[in-house]
N, C-alpha and C. Protein backbone atom coordinates (compact mmCIF):
# COMPACT_ATOMS: atom_id res chain seq x y z
N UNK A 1 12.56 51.17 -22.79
CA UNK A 1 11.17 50.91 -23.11
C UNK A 1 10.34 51.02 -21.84
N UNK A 2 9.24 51.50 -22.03
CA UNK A 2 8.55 51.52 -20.75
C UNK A 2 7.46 51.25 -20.56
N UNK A 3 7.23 49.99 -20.07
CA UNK A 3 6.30 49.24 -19.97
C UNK A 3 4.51 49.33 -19.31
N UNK A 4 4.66 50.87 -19.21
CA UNK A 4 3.62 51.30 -18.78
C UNK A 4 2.68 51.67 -20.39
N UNK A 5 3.25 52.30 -21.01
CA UNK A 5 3.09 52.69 -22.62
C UNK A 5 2.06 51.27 -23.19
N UNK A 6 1.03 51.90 -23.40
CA UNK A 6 0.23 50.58 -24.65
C UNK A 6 0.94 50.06 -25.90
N UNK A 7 0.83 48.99 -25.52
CA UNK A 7 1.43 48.04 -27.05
C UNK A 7 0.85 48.65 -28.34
N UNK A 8 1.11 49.02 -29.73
CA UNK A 8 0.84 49.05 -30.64
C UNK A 8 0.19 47.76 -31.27
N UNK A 9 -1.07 47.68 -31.58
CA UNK A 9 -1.87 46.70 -32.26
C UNK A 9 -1.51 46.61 -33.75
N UNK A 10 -1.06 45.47 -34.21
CA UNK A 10 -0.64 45.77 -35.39
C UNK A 10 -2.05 45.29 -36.22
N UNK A 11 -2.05 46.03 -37.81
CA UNK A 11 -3.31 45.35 -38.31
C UNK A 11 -3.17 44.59 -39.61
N UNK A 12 -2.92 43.17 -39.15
CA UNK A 12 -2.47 42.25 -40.04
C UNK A 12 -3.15 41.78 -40.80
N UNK A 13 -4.45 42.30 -40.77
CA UNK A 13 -5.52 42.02 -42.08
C UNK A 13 -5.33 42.66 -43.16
N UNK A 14 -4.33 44.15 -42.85
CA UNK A 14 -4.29 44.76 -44.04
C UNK A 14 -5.87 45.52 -44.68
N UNK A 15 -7.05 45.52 -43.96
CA UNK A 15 -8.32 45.82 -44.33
C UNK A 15 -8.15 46.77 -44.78
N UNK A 16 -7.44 48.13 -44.59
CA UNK A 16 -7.76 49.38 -45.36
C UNK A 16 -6.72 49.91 -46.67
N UNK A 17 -5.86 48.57 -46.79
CA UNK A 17 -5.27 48.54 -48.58
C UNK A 17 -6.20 47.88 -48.83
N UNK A 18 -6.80 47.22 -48.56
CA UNK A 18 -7.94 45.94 -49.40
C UNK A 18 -9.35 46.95 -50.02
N UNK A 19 -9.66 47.68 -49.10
CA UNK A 19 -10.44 48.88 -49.47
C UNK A 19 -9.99 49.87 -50.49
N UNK A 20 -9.19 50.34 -50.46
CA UNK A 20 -8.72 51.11 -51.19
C UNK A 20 -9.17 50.90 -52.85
N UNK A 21 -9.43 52.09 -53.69
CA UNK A 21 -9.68 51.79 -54.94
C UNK A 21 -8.56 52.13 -55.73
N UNK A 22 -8.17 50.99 -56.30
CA UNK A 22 -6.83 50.92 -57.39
C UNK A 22 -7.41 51.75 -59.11
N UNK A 23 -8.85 51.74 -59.12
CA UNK A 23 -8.81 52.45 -60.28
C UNK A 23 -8.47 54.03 -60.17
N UNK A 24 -8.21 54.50 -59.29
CA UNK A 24 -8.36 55.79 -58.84
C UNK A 24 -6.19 56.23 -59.22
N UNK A 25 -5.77 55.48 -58.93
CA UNK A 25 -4.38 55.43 -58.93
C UNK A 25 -3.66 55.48 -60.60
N UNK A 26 -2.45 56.22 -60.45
CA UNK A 26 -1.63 56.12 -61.56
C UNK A 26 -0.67 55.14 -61.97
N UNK A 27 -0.24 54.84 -62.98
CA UNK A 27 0.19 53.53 -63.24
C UNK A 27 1.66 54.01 -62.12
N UNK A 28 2.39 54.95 -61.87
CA UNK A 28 3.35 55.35 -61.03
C UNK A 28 3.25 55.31 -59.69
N UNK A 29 1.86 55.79 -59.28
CA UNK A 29 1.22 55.59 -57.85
C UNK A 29 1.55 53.94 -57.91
N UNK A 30 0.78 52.87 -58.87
CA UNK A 30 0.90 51.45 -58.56
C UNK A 30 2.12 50.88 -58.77
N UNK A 31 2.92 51.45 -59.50
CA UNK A 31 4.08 50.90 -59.18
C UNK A 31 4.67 51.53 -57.83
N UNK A 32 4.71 51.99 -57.36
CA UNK A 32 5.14 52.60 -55.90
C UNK A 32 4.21 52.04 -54.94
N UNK A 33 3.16 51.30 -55.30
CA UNK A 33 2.55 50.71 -54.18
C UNK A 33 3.10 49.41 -53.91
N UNK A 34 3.03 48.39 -54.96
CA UNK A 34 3.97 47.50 -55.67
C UNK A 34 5.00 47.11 -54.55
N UNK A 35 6.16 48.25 -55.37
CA UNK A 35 7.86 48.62 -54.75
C UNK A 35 7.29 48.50 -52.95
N UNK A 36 6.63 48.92 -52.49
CA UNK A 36 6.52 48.90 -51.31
C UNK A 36 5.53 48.06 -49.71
N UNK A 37 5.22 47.39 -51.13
CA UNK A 37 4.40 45.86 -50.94
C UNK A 37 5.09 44.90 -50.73
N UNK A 38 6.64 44.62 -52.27
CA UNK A 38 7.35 44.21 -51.89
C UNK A 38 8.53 44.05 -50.54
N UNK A 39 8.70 45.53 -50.50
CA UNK A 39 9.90 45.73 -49.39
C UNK A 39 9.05 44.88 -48.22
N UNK A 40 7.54 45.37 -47.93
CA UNK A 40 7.28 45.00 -46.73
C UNK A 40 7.38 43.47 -46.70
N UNK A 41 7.40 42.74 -47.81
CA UNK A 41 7.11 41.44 -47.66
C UNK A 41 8.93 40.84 -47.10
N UNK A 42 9.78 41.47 -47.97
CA UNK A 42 10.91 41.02 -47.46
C UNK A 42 11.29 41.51 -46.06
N UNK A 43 10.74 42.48 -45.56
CA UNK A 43 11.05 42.92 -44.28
C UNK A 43 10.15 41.66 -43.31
N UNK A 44 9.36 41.29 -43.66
CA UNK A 44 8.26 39.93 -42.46
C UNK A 44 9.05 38.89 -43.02
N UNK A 45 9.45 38.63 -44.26
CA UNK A 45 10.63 37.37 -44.59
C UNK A 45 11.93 37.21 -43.29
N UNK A 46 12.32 38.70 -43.45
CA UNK A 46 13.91 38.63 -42.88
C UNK A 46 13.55 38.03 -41.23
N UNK A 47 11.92 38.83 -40.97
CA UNK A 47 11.76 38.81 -39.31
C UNK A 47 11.14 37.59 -39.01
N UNK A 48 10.82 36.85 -39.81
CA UNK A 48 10.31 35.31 -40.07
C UNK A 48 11.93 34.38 -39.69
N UNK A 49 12.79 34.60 -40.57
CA UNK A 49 13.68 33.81 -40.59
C UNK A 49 14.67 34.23 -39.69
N UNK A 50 14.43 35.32 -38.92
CA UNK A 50 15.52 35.51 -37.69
C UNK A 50 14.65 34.64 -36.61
N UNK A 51 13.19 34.95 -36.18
CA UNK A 51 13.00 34.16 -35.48
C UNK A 51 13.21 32.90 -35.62
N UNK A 52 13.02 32.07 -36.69
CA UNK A 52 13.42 30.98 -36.86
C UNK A 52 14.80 30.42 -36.40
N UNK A 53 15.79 31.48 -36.68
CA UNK A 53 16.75 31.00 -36.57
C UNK A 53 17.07 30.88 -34.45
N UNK A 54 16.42 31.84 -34.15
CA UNK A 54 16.28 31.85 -32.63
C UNK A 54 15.71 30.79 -31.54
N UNK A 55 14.66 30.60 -32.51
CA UNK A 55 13.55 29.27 -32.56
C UNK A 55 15.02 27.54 -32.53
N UNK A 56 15.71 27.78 -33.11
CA UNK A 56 16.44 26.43 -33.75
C UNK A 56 17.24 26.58 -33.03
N UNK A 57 17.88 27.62 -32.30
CA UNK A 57 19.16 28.20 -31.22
C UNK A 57 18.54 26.97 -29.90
N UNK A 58 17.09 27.95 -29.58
CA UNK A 58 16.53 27.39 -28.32
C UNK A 58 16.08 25.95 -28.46
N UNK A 59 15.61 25.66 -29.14
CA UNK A 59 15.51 24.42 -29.16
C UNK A 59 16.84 23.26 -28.93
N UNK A 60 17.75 23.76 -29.69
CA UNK A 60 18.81 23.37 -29.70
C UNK A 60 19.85 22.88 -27.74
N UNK A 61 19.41 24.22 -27.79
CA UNK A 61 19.75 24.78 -26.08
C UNK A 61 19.09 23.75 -25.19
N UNK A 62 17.90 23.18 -25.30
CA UNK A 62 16.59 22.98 -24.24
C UNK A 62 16.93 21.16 -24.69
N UNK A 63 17.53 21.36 -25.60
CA UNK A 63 17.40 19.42 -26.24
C UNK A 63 18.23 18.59 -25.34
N UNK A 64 17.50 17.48 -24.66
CA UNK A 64 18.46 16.59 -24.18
C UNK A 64 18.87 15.39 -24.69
């Protein structure tokens, strides 16, 4: 990794699905938006609960 490289800003507002017009879409388009609404949610679940679990390591570590 090279730390000269700009960080990627992530955009956690989500503002330009929120924009987006759903009447414009096929019931197949929305289910594929859906399917992939979901995945993302379990993908910030899994990265939620690894930190956590890293979170409970260190703490663990640091406890006197």
């Amino acid at each position: 990794m090279d730390f000269d490289e700009p960080q990627e800003t992530p955009d956690l507002t989500l503002k330009s699905l929120k924009k987006q017009d759903l009447s414009t879409l096929s019931v197949d388009d929305l289910e594929e938006r859906i399917a992939s609404l979901k995945a993302e949610i379990a993908r910030c679940e899994a990265a939620l609960g690894a930190r956590g679990s890293t979170r409970a390591a260190a703490e663990k570590m640091f406890k006197i």
